[in-house]
N, C-alpha and C. Protein backbone atom coordinates (compact mmCIF):
# COMPACT_ATOMS: atom_id res chain seq x y z
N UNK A 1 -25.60 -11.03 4.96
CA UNK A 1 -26.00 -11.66 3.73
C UNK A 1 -24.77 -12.32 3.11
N UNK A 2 -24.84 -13.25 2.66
CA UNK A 2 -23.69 -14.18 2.10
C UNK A 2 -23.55 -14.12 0.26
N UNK A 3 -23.04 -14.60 -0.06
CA UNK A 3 -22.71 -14.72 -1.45
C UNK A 3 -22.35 -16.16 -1.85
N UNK A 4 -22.80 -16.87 -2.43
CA UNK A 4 -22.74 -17.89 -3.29
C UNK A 4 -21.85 -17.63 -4.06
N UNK A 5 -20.75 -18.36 -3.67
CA UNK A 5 -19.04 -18.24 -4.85
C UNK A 5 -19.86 -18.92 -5.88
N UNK A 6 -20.42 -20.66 -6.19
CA UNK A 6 -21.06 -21.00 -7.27
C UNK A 6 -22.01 -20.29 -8.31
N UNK A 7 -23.10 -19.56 -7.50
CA UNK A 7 -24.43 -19.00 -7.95
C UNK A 7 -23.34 -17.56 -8.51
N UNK A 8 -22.47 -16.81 -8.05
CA UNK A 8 -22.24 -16.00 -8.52
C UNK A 8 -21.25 -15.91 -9.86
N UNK A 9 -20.09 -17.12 -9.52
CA UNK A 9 -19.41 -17.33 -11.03
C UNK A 9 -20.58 -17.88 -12.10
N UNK A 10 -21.64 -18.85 -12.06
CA UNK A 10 -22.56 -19.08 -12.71
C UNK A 10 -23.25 -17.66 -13.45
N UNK A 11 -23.74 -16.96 -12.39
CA UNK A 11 -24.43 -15.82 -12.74
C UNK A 11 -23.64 -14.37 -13.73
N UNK A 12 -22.34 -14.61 -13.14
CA UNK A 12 -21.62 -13.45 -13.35
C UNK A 12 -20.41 -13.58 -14.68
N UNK A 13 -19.95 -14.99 -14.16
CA UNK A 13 -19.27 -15.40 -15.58
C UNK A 13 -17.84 -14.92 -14.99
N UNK A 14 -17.53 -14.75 -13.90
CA UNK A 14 -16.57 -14.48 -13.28
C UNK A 14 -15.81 -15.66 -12.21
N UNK A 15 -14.62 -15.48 -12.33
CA UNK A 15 -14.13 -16.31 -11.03
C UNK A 15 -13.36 -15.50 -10.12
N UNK A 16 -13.57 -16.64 -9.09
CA UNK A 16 -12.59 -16.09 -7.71
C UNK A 16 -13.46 -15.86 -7.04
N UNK A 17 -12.63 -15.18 -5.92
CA UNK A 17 -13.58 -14.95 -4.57
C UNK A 17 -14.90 -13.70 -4.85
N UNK A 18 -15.83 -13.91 -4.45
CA UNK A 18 -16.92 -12.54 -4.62
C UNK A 18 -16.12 -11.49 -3.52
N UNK A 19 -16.10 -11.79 -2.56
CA UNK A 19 -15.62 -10.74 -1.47
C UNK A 19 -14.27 -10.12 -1.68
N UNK A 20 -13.20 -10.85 -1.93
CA UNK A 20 -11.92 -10.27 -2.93
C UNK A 20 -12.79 -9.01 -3.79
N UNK A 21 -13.64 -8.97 -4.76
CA UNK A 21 -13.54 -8.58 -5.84
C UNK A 21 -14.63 -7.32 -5.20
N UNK A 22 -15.77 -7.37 -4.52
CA UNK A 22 -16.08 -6.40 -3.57
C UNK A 22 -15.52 -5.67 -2.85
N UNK A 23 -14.50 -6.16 -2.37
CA UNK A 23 -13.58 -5.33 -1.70
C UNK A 23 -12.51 -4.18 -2.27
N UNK A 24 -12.27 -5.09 -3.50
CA UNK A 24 -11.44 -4.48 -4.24
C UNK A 24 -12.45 -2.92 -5.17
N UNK A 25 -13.93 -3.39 -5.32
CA UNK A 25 -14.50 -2.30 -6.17
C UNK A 25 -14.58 -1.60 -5.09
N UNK A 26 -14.54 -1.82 -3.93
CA UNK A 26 -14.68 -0.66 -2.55
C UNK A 26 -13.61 0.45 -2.43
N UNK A 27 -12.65 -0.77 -2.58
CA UNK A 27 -11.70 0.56 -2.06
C UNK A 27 -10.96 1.10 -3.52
N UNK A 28 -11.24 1.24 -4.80
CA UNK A 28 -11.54 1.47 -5.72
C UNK A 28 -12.21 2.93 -5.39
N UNK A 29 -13.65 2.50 -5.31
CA UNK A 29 -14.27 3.81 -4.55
C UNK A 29 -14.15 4.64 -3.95
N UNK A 30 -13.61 4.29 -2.73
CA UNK A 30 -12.89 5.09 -1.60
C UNK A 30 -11.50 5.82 -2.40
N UNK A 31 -10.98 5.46 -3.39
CA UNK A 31 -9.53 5.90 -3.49
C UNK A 31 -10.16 7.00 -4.59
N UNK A 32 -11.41 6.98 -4.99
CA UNK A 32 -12.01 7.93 -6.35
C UNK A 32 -12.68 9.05 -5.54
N UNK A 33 -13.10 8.90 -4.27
CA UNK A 33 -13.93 9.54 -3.48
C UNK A 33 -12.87 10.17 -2.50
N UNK A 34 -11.85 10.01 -2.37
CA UNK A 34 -10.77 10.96 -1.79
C UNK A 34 -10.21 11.49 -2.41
N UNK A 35 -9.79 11.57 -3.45
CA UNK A 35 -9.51 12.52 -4.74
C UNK A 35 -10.30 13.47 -5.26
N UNK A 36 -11.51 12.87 -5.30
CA UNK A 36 -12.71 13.90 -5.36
C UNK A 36 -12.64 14.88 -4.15
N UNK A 37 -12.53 14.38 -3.08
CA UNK A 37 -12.82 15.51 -1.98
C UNK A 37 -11.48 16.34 -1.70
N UNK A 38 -10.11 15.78 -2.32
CA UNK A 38 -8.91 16.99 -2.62
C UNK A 38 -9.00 17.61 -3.39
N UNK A 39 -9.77 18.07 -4.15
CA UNK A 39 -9.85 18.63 -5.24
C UNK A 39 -10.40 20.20 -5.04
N UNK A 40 -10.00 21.14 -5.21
CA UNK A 40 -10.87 22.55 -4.68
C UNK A 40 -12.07 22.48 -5.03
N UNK A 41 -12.30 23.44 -4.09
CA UNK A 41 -14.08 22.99 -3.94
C UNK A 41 -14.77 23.92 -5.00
N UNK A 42 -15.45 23.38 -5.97
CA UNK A 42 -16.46 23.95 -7.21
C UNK A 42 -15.64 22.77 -8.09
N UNK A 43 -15.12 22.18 -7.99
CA UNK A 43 -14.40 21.29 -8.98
C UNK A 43 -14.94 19.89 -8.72
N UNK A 44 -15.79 19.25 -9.49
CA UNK A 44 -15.93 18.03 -9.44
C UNK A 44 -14.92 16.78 -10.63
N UNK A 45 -14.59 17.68 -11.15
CA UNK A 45 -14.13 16.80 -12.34
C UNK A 45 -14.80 16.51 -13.81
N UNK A 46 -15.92 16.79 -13.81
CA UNK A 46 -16.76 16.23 -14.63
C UNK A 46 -17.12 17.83 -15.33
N UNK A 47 -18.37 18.09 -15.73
CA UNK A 47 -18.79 19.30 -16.46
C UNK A 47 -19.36 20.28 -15.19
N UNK A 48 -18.83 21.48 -16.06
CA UNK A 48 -19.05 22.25 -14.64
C UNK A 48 -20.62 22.92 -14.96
N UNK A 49 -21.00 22.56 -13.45
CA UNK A 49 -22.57 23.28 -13.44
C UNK A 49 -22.63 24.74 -13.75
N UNK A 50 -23.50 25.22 -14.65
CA UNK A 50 -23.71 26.79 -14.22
C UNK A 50 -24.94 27.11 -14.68
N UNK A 51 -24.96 28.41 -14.03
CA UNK A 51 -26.75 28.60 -13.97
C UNK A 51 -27.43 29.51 -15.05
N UNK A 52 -26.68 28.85 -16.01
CA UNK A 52 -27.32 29.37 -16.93
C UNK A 52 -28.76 29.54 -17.19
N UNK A 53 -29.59 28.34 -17.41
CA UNK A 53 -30.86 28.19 -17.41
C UNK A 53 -31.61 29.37 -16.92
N UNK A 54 -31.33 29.65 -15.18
CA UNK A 54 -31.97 31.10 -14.85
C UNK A 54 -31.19 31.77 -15.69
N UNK A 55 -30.14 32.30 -15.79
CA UNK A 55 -30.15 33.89 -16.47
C UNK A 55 -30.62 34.18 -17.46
N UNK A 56 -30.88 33.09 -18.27
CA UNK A 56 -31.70 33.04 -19.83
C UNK A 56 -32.86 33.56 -19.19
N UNK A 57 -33.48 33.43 -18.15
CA UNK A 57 -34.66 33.30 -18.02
C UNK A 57 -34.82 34.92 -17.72
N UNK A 58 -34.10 35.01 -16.81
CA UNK A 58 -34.40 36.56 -16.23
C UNK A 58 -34.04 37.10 -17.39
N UNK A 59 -33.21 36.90 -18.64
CA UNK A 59 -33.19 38.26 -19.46
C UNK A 59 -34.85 37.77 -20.57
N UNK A 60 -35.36 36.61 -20.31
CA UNK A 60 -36.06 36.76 -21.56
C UNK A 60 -37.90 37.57 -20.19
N UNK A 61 -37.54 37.34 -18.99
CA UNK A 61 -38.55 38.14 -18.17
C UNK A 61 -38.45 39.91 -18.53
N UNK A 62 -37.14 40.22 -18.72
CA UNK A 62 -36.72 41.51 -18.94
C UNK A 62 -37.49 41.92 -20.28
N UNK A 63 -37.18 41.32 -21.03
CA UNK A 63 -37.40 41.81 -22.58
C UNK A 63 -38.96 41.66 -22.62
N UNK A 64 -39.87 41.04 -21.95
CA UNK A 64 -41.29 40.88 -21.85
C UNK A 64 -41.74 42.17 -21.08
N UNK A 65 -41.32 42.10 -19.98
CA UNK A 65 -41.09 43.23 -19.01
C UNK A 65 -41.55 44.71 -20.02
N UNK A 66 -40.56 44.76 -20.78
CA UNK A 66 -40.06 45.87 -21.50
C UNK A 66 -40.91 45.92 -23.04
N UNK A 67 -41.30 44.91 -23.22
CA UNK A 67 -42.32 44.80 -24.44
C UNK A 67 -43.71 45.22 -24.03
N UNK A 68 -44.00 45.55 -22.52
CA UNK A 68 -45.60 45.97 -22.51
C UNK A 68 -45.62 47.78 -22.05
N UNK A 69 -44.39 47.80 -22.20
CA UNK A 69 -44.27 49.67 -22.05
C UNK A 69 -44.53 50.27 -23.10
């Protein structure tokens, strides 16, 4: 598939090469996505998951549990 340098500075409001600038958000990517994967593992960078949601759950099963005794 090709890219229209015209149709895309038109469209995009950008100049220069399209493929320069693809290339460049690529390996952009690649350099964010190898950092990510040095990183110890449970560590994404961002907010850390936890499972909370179930344990709320199992203590509010408990206390129901315990309300029909």
């Amino acid at each position: 598939m090709a890219i229209d340098p015209l149709l895309y500075q038109k469209l995009s409001g950008r100049s220069g090469d399209p493929y320069t600038r693809l290339g460049e958000a690529l390996a952009q990517d690649a350099k964010k996505q190898q950092q990510r994967d040095e990183l110890p593992k449970g560590v994404s960078g961002g907010l850390k998951v936890t499972r909370m949601p179930g344990v709320w759950m199992n203590f509010l099963h408990l206390f129901k549990v315990w309300g029909r005794k």
